[in-house]
Protein backbone atom coordinates (compact mmCIF):
# COMPACT_ATOMS: atom_id res chain seq x y z
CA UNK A 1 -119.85 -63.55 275.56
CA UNK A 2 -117.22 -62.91 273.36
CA UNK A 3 -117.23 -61.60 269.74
CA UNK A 4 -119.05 -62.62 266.78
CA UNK A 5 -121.48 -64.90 268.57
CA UNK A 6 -125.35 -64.53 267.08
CA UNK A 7 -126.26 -64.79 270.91
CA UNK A 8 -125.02 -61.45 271.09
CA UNK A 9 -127.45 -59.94 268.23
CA UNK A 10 -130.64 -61.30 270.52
CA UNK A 11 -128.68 -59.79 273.65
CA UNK A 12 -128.89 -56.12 271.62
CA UNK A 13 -132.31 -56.62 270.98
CA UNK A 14 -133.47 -57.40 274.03
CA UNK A 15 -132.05 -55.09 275.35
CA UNK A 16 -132.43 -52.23 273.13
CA UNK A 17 -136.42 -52.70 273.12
CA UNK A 18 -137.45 -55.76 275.28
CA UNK A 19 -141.01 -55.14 275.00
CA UNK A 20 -141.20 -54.97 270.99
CA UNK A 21 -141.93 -58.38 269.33
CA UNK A 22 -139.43 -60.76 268.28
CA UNK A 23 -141.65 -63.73 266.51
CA UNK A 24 -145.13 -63.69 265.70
CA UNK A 25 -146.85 -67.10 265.54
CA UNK A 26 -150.22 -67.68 264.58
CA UNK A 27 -150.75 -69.01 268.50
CA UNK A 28 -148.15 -66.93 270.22
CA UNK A 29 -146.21 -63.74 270.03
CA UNK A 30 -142.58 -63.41 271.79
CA UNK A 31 -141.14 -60.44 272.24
CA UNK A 32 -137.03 -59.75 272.43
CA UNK A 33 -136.78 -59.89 276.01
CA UNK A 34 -138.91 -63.37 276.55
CA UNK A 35 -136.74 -64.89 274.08
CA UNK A 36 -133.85 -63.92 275.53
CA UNK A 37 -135.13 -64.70 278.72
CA UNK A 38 -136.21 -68.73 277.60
CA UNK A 39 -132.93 -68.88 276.01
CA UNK A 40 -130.71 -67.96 278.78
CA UNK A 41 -132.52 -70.86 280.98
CA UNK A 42 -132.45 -73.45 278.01
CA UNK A 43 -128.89 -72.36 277.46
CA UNK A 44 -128.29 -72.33 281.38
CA UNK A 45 -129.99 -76.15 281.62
CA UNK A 46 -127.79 -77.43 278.52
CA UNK A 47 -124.41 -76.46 280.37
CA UNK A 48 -125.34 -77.68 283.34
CA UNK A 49 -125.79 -81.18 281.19
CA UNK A 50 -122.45 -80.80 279.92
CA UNK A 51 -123.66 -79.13 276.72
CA UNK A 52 -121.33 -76.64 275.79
CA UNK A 53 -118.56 -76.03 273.02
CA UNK A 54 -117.59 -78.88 270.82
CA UNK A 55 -121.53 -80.14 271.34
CA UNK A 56 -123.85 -80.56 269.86
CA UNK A 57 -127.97 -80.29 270.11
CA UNK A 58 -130.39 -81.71 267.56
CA UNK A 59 -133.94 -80.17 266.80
CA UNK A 60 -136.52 -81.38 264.95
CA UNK A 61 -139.37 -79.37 265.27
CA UNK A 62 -142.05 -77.67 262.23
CA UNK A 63 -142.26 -73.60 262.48
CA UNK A 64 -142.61 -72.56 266.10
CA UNK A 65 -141.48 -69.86 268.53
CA UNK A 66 -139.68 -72.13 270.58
CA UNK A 67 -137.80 -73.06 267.86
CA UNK A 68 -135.57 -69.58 268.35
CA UNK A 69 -135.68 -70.45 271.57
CA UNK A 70 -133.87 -73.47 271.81
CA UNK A 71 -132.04 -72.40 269.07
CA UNK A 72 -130.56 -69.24 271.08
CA UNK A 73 -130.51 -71.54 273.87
CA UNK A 74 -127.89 -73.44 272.35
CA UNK A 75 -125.93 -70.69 271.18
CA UNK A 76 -125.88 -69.25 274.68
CA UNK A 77 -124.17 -72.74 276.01
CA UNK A 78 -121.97 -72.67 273.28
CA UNK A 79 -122.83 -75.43 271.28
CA UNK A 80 -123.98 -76.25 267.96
CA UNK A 81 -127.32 -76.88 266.58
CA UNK A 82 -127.75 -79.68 264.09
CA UNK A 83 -131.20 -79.58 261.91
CA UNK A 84 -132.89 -82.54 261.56
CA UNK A 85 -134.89 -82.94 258.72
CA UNK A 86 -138.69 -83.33 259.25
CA UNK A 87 -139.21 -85.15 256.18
CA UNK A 88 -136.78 -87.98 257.14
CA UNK A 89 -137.71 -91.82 257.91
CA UNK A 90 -136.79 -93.26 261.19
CA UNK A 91 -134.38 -95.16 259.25
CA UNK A 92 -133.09 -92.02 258.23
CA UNK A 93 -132.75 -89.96 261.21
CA UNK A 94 -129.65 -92.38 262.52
CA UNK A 95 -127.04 -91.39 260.38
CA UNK A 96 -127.25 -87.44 261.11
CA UNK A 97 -127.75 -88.36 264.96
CA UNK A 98 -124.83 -90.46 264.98
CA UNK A 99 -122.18 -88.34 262.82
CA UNK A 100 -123.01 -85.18 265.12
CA UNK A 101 -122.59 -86.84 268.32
CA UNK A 102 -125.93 -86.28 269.48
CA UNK A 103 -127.15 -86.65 272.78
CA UNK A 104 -129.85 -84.17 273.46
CA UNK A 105 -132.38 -83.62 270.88
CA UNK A 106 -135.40 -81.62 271.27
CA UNK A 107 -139.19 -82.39 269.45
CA UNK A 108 -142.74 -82.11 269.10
CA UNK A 109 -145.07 -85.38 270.10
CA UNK A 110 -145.86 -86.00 265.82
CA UNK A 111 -142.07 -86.28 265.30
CA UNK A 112 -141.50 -88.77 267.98
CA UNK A 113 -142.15 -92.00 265.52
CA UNK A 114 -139.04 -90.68 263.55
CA UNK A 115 -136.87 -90.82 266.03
CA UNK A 116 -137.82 -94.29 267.09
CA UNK A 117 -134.66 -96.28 265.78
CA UNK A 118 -132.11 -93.84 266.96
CA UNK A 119 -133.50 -94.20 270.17
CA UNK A 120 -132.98 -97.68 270.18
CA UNK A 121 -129.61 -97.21 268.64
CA UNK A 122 -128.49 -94.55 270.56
CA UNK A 123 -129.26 -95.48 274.93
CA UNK A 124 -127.81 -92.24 276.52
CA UNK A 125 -130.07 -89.91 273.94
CA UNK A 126 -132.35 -87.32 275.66
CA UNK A 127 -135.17 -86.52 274.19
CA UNK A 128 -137.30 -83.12 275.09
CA UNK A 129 -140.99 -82.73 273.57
CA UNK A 130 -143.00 -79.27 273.49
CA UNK A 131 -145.87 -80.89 273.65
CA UNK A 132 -144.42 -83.90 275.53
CA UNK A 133 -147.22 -86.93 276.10
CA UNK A 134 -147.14 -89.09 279.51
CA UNK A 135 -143.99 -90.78 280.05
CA UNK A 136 -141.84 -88.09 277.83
CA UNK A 137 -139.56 -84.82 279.43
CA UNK A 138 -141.07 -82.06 278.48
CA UNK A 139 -138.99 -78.52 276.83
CA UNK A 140 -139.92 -76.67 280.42
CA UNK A 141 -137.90 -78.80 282.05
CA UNK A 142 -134.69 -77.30 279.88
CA UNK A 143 -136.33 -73.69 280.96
CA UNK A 144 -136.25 -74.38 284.95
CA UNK A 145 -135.06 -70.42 286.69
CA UNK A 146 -132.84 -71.86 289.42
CA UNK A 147 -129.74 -71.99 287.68
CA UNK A 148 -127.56 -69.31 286.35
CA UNK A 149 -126.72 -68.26 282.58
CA UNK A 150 -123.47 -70.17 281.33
CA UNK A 151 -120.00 -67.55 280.86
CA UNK A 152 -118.73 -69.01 277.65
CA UNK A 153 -116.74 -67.17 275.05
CA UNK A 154 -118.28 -67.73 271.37
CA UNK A 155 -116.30 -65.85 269.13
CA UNK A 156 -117.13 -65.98 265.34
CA UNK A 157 -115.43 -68.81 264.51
CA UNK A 158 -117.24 -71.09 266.48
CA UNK A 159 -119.83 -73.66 264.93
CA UNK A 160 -123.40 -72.47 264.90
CA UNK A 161 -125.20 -74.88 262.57
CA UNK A 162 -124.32 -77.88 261.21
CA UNK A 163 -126.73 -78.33 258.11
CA UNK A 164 -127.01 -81.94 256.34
CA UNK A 165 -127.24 -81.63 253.13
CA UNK A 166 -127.51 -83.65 249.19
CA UNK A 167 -127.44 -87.41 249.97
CA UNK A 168 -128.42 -87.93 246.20
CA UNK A 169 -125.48 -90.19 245.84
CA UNK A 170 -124.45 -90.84 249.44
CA UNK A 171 -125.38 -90.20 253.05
CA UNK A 172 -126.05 -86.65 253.58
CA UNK A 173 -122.90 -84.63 254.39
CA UNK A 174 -123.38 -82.08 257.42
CA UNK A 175 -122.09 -78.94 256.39
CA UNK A 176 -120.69 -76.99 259.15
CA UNK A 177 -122.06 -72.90 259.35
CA UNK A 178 -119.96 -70.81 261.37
CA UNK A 179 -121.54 -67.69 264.08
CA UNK A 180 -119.40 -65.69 261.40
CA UNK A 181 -120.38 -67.14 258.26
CA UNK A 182 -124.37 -66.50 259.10
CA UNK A 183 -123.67 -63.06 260.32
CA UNK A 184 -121.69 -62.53 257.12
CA UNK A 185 -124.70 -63.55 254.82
CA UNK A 186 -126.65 -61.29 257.08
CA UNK A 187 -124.72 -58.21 256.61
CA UNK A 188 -124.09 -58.95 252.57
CA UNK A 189 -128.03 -59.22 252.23
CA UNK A 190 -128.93 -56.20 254.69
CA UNK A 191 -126.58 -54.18 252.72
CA UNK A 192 -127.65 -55.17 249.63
CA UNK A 193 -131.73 -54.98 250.22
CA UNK A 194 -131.51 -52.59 253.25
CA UNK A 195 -133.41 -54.98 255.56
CA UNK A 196 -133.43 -53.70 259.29
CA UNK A 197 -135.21 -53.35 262.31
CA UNK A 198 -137.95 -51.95 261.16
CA UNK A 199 -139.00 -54.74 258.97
CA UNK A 200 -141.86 -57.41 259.02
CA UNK A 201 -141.17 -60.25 257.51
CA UNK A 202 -143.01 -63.36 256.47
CA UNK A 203 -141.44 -66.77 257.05
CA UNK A 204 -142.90 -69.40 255.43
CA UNK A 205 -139.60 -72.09 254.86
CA UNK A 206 -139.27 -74.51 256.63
CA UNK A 207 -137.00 -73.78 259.74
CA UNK A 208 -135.83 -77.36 259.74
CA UNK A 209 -134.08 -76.88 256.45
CA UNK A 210 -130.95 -74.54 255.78
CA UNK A 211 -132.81 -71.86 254.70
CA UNK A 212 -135.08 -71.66 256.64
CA UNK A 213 -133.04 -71.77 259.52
CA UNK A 214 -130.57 -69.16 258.38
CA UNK A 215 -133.28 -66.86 257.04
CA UNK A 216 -134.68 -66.85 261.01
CA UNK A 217 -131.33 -65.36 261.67
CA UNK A 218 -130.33 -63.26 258.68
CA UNK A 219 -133.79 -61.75 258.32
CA UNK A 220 -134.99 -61.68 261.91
CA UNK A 221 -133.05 -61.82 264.92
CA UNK A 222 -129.62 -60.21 263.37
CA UNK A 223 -131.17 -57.25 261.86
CA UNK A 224 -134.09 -56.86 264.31
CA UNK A 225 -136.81 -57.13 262.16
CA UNK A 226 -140.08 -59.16 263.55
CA UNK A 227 -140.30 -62.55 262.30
CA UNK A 228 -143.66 -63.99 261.43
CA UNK A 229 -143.72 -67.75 261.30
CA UNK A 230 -146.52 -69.47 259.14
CA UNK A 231 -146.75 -73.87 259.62
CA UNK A 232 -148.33 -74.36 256.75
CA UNK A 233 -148.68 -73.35 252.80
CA UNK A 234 -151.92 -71.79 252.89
CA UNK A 235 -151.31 -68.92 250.09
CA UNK A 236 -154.93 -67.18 251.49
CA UNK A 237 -153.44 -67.05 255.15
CA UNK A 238 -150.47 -65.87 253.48
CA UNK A 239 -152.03 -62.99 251.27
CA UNK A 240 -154.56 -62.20 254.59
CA UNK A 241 -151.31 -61.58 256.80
CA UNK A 242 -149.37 -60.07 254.42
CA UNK A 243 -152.45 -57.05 254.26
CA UNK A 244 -153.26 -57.25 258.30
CA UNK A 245 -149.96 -57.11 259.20
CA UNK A 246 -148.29 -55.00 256.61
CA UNK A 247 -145.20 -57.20 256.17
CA UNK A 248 -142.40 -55.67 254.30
CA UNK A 249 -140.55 -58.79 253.00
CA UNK A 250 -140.64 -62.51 251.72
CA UNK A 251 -138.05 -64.94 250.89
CA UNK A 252 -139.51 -68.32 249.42
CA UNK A 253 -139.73 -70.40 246.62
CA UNK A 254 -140.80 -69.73 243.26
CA UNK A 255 -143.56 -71.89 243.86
CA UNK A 256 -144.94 -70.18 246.43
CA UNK A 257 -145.35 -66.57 244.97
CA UNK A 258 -147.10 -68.88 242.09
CA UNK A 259 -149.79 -70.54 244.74
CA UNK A 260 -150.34 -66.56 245.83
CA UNK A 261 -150.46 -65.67 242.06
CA UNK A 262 -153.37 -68.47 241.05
CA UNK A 263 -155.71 -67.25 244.48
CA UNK A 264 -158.55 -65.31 244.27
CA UNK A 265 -157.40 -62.72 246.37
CA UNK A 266 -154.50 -62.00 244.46
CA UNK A 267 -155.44 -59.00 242.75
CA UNK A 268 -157.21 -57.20 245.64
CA UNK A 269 -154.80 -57.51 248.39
CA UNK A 270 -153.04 -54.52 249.78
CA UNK A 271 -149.83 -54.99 249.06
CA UNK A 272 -148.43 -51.59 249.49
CA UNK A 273 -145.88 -52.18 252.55
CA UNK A 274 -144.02 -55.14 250.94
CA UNK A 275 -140.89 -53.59 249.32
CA UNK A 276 -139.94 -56.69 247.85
CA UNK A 277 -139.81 -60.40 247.58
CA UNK A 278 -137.06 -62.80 246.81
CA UNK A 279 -137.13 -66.22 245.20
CA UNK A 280 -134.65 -68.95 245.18
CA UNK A 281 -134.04 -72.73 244.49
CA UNK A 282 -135.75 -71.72 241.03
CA UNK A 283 -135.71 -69.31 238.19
CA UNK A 284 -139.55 -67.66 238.19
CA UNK A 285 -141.35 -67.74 235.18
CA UNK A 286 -141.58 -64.13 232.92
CA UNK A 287 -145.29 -64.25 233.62
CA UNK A 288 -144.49 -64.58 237.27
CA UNK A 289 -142.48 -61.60 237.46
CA UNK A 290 -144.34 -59.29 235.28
CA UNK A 291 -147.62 -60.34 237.33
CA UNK A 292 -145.89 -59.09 240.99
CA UNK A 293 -144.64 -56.57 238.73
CA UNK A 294 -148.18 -55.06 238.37
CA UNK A 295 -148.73 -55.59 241.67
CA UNK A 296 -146.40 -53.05 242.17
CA UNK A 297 -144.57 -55.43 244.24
CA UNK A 298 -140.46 -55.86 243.39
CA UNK A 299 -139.37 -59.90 243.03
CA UNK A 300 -135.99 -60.23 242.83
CA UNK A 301 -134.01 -63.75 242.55
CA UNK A 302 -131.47 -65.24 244.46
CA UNK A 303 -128.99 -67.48 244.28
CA UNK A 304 -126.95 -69.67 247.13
CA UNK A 305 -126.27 -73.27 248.55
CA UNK A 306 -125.51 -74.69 252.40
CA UNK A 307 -121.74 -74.68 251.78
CA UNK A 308 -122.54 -70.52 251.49
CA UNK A 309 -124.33 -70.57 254.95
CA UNK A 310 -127.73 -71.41 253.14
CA UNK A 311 -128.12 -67.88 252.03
CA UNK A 312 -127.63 -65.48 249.14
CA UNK A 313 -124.15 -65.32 247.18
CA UNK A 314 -126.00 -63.23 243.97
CA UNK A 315 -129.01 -60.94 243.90
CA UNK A 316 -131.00 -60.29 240.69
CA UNK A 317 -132.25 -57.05 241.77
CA UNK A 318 -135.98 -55.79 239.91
CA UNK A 319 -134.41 -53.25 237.65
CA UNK A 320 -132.42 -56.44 235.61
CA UNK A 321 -134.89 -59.15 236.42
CA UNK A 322 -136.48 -58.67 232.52
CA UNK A 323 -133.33 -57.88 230.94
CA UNK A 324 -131.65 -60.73 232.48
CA UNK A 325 -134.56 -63.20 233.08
CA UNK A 326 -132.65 -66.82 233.98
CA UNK A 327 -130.00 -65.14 235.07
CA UNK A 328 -128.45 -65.51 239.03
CA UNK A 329 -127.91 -61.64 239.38
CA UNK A 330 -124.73 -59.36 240.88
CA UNK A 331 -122.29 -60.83 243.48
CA UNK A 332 -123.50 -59.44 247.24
CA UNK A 333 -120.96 -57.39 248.86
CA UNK A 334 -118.36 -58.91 250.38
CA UNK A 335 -118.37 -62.23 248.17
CA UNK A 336 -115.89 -63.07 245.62
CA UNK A 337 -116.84 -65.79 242.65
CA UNK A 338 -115.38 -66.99 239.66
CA UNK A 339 -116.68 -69.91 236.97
CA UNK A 340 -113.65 -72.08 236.20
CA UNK A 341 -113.72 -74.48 232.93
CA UNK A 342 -112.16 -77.96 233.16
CA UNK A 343 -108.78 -76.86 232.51
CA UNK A 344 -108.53 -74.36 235.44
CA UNK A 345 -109.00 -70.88 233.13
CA UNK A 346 -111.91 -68.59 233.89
CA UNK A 347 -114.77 -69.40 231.56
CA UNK A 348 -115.94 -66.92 228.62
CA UNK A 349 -119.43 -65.27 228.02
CA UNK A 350 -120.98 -68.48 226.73
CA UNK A 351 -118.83 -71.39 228.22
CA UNK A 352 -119.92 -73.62 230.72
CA UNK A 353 -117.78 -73.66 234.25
CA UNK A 354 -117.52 -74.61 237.73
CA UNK A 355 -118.70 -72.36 240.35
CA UNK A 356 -116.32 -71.08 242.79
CA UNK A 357 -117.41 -69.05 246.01
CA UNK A 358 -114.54 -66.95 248.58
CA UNK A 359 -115.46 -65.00 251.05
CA UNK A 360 -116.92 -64.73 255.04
CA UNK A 361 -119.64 -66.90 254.22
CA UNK A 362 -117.86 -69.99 253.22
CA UNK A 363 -118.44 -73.06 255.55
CA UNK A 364 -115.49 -74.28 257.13
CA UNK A 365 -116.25 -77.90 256.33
């Protein structure tokens, strides 16, 4: 399989404990070995459609176990997956089709309307629905058993994701995430919050965005921990599972630890497994913090961006989140960054720079 391929971090799973559970949906639970199992066919199918390295396959699909699978399933041929936003229009959804290359993308039936112009603009395009209506292929057709698992050497170089991203003042720019670059985030955050196989933790991002995507990997399937993937922001499902389930870690958005916050069932939920959250993509408020804080639950911030393979470059760990409130935190392990001014020298306390980022976890493009 070669070395550095994420493939290989479901392979150890699976085989290490392929009865223990991978992803835990609200209809379904998968455990290591059926994931690796679906993957190896999907991967196996994609190949045999000439799907392999320098391709590409497109998803757009909301939080679901088969998500993982055809992500792993394109890992396992080789190939890169390209996230397609959920929230695009069909007008859209051409440009990211057509500047990956795509010819395989895979769906559910509610985000077929989307894809209506590129399938008009695209005629060679296959399109795969889980829930696929008359007249559509359907995913199990990409999971058929007669045909063998692909020999392909990924090594951690290779492109996993490809991640479009800004379009404020432009077309959205794909930024390319290597196999390395996500296992590099991985191993900076694991090290840094000691997240491993032994964790539970809650997934509410979107998978069809950047971070949600690379949290699947960097909080799931590379450290081992079970994944639990909620659809929909519905803080009391959120607080319910958190208590049933005993989950021991949430990454999110400030806003969502604020929905949590303002329910009823705030203050009487058991929250005595969760050894921390994390926010990002906003600074939360003092009376946010101090409220976890009583919980006697530990929210720490983060910072990142796409071009860092959509995960954490800083940590502002519990300890400092007072003392420095609005503050990004300490560089993760393994990460170098600087703040430049205008003129090239490295900005003072109090002067405003320019971000720079070095390291692993830089996107090669």
């Amino acid at each position: 399989m070669g070395s550095g391929n994420l493939y290989g971090c479901l392979s150890f799973w699976a085989r290490r404990w392929p009865n223990r559970v991978a992803i835990c949906c609200p209809d379904s639970v998968v455990t290591w070995g059926e994931l690796e199992v679906a993957s190896n066919r999907i991967g196996a199918n994609l190949y045999g459609r000439g799907i392999s390295r320098g391709g590409a396959v497109g998803i757009l699909m909301s939080n679901r176990a088969e998500f993982a699978e055809v992500m792993f399933g394109t890992f396992r041929a080789g190939a890169a997956l390209v996230l397609l936003n959920v929230r695009y229009t069909a007008r859209e959804m051409v440009h990211p089709v057509l500047d990956s290359g795509l010819r395989l993308i895979v769906t559910e039936e509610k985000f077929l309307p989307q894809l209506k112009e590129v399938r008009e603009t695209v005629a060679d395009l296959e399109v795969y629905v889980v829930d696929a209506p008359e007249g559509e292929r359907h995913l199990k057709d990409l999971k058929s058993a007669n045909v063998s698992p692909p020999d392909v050497a990924v090594s951690a170089d290779d492109i996993a994701l490809i991640c479009y991203t800004s379009g404020t003042t432009g077309v959205p720019k794909g930024a390319i995430l290597s196999h390395g670059n996500i296992f590099s985030a991985a191993a900076a955050k694991a090290f840094a919050m000691g997240q491993n196989f032994n964790d539970r933790a809650l997934m509410p991002l979107p998978l069809a965005f950047t971070g949600g995507a690379v949290g699947l990997l960097r909080d799931g399937v590379i450290p081992g921990s079970t994944i639990y993937l909620i659809p929909a922001s519905d803080p009391g499902a959120f607080l319910e599972l958190i208590e049933r389930e005993k989950i021991t870690s949430v990454a999110c958005v400030p806003v969502f630890y604020e929905q949590m916050l303002a329910h009823r069932n705030f203050g009487n939920t058991d929250f005595s497994s969760l050894r921390y959250v994390v926010a990002g993509g906003g600074v939360p408020s003092l009376h946010l913090l101090k409220s976890w804080q009583k919980r006697g639950v530990a929210l720490v911030q983060g910072y990142g961006l796409t071009e860092a393979a959509g995960s954490y470059c800083t940590i502002l760990f519990d300890e400092d989140a007072e003392r420095k409130l609005g503050c990004a935190g300490r560089v993760l392990p393994n990460v170098d960054m600087k703040l430049l001014t205008e003129d090239g020298r490295t900005a003072r306390t109090g002067e405003v720079g320019e971000i720079l980022i070095r390291g692993p976890i830089v996107t090669r493009g």
